[in-house]
N, C-alpha and C. Protein backbone atom coordinates (compact mmCIF):
# COMPACT_ATOMS: atom_id res chain seq x y z
N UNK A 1 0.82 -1.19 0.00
CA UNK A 1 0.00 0.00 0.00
C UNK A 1 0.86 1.26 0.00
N UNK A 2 2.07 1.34 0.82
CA UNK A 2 2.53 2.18 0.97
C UNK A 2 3.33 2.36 -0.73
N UNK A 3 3.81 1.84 -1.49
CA UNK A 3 3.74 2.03 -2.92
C UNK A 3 3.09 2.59 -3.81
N UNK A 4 1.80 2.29 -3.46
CA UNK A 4 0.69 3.23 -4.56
C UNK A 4 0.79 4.84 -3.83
N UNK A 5 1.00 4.42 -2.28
CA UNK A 5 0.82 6.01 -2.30
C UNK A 5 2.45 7.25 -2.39
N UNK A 6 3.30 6.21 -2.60
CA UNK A 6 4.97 6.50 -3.14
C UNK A 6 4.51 7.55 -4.64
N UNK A 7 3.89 6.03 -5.23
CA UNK A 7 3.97 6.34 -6.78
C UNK A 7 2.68 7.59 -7.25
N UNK A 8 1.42 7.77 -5.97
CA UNK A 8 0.78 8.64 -6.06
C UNK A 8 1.30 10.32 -6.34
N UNK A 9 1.89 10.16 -5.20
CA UNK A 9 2.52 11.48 -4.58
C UNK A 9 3.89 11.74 -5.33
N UNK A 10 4.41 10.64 -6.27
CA UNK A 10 5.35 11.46 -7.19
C UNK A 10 4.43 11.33 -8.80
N UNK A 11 3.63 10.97 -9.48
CA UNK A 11 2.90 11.31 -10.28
C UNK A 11 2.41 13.00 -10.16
N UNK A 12 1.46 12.77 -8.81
CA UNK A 12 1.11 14.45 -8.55
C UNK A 12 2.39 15.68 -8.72
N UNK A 13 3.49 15.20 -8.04
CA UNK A 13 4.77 16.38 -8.23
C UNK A 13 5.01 16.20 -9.99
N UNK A 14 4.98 15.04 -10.39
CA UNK A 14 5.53 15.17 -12.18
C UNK A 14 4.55 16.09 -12.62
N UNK A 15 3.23 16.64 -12.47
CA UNK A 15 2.13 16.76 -13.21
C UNK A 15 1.92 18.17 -12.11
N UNK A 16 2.28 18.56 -11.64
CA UNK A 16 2.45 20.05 -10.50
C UNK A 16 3.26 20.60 -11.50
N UNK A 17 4.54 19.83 -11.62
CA UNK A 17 6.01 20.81 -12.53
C UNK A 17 6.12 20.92 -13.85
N UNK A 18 5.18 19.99 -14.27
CA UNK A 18 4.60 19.99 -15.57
C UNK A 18 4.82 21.34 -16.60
N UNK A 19 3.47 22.20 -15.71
CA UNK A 19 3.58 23.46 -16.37
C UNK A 19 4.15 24.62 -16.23
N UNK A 20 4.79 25.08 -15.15
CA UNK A 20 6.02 25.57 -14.99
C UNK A 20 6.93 25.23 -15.33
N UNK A 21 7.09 23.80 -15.71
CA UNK A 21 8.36 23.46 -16.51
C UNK A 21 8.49 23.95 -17.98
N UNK A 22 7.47 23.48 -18.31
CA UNK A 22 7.20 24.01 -19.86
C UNK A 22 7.11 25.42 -20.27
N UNK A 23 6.58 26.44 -19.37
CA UNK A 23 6.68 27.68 -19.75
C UNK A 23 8.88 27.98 -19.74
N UNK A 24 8.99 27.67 -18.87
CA UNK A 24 10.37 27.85 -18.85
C UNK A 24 10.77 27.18 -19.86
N UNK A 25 10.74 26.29 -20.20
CA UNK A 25 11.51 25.86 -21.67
C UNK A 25 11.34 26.67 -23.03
N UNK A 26 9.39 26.75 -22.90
CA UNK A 26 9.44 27.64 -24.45
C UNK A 26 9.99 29.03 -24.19
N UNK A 27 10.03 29.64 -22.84
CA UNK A 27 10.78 31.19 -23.14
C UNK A 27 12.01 30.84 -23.26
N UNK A 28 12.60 29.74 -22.64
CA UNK A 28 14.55 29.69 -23.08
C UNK A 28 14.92 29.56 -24.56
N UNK A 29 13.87 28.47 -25.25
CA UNK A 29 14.31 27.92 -26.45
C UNK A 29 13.99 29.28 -27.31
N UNK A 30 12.88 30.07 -26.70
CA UNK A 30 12.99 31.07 -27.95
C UNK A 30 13.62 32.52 -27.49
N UNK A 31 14.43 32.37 -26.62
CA UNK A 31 15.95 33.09 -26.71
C UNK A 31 15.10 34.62 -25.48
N UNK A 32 13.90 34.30 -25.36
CA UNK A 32 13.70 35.30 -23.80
C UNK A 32 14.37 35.34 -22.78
N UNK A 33 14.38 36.40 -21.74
CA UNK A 33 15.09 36.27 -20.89
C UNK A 33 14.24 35.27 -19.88
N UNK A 34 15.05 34.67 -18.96
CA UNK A 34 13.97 33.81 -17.73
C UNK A 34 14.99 33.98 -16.37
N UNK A 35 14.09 33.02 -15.33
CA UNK A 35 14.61 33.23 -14.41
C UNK A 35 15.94 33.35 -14.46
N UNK A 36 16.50 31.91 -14.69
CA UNK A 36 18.14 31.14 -14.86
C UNK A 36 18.94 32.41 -15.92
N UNK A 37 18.51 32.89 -16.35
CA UNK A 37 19.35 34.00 -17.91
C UNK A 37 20.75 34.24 -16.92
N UNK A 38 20.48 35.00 -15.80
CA UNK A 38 21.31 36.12 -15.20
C UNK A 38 22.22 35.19 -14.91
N UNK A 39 21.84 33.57 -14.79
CA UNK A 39 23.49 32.75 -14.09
C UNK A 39 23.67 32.18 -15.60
N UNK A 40 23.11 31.71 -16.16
CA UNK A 40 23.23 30.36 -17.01
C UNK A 40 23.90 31.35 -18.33
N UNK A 41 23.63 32.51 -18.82
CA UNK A 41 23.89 32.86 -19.96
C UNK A 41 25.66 33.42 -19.87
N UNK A 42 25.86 33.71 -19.04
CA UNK A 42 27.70 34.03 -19.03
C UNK A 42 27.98 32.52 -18.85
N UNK A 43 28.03 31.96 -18.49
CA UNK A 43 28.08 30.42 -18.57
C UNK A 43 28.05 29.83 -20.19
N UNK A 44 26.65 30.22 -20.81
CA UNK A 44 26.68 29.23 -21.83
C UNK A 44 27.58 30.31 -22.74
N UNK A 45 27.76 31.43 -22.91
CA UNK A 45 29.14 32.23 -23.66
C UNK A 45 30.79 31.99 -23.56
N UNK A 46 31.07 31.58 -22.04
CA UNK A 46 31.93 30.61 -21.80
C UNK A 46 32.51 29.81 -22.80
N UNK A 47 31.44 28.50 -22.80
CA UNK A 47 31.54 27.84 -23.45
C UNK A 47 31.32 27.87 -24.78
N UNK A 48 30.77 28.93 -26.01
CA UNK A 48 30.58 28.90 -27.04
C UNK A 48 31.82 29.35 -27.33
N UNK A 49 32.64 30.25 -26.28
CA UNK A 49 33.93 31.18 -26.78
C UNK A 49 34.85 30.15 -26.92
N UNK A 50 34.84 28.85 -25.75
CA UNK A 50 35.67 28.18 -25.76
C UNK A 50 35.89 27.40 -26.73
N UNK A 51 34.64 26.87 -27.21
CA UNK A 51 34.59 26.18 -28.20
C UNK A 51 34.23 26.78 -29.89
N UNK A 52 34.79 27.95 -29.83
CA UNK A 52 34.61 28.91 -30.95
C UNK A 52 33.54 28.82 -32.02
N UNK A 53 32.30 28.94 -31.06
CA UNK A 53 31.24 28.43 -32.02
C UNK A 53 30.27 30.09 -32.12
N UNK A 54 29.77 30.40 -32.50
CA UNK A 54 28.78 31.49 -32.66
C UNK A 54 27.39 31.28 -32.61
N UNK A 55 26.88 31.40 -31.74
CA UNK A 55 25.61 30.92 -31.61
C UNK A 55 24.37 31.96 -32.11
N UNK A 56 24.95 32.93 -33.07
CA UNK A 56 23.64 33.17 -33.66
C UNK A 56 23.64 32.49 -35.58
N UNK A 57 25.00 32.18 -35.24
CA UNK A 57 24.93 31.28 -37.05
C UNK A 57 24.28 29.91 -36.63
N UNK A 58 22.63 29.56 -37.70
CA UNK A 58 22.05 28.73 -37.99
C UNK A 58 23.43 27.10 -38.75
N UNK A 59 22.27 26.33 -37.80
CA UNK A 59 23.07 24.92 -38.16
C UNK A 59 22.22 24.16 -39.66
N UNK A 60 23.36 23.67 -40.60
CA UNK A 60 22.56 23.26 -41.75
C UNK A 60 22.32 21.71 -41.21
N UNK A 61 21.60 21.23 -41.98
CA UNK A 61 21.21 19.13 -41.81
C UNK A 61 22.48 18.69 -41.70
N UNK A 62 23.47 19.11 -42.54
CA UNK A 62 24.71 18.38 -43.01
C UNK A 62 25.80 18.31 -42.05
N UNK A 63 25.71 19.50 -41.11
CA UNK A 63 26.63 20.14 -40.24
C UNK A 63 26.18 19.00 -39.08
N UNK A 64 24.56 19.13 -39.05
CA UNK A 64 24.18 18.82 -37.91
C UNK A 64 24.30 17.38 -37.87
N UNK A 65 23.72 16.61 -39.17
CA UNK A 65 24.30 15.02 -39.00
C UNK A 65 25.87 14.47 -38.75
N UNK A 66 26.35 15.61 -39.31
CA UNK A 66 28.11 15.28 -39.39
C UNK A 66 28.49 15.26 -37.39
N UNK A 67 28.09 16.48 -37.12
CA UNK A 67 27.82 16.84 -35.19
C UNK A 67 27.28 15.39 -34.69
N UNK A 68 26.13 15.19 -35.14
CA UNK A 68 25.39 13.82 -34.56
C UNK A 68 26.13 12.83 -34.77
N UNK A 69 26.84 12.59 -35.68
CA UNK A 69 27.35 10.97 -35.53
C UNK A 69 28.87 11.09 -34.84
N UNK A 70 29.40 12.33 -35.12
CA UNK A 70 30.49 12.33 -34.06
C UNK A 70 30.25 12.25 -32.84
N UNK A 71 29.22 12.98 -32.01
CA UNK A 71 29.31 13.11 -31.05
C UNK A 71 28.47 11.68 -30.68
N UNK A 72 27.65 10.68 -31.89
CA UNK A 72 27.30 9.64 -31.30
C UNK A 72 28.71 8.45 -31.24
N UNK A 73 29.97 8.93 -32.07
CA UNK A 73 30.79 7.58 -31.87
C UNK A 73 31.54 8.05 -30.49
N UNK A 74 31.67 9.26 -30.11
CA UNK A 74 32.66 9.49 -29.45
C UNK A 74 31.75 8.64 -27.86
N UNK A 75 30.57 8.78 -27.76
CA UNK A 75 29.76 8.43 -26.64
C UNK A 75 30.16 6.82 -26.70
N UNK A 76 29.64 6.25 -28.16
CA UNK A 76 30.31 4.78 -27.80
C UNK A 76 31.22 4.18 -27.63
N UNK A 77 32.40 5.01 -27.90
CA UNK A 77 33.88 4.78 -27.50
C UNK A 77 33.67 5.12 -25.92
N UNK A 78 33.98 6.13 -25.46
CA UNK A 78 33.23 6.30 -24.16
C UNK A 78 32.30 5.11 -23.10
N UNK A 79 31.44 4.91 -23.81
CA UNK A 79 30.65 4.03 -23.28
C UNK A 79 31.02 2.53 -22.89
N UNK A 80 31.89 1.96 -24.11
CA UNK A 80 32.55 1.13 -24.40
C UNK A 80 33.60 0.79 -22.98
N UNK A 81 34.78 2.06 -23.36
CA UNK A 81 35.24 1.82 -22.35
C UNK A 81 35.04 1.58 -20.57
N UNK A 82 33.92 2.73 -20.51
CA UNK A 82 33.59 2.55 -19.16
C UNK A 82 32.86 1.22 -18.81
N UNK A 83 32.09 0.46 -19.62
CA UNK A 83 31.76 -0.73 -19.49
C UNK A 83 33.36 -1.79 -19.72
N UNK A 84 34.35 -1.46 -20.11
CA UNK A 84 35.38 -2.55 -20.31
C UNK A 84 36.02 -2.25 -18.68
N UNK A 85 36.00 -1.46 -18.53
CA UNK A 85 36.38 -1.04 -16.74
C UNK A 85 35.61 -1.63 -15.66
């Protein structure tokens, strides 16, 4: 019994954060300011500087599949190893 009411009471919190979650995502993804801006955005410049990327130049399919399968072999090398460990 005490299970259903485990799995009750975290259903209710998934479905509470639900929609506050989601408003925060569509104002981040479409480049508004939000709560997190004032820490997270010198942060994510950081890292675009570091990695000399420009984040207002658009990504083409080609760029982006070429990105995707690198960054998918490098995970299974990765992965690989930490499972050979």
């Amino acid at each position: 019994m005490d299970e259903l009411l485990e799995y009750g009471v975290y259903l209710a919190l998934l479905v509470a954060l639900a929609l506050p979650l989601s408003a925060y995502l569509n104002r981040a993804m479409a480049g508004e300011r939000t709560v997190l801006s004032r820490v997270l955005v010198p942060v994510e410049n950081l890292i675009y500087r570091g990695i000399h990327v420009d984040k207002r130049e658009s990504m083409g399919w080609k760029t982006y599949l070429i990105n995707a399968l690198a960054f998918s072999a490098v995970s299974l090398v990765g992965l690989f190893a930490l499972l050979m460990l």
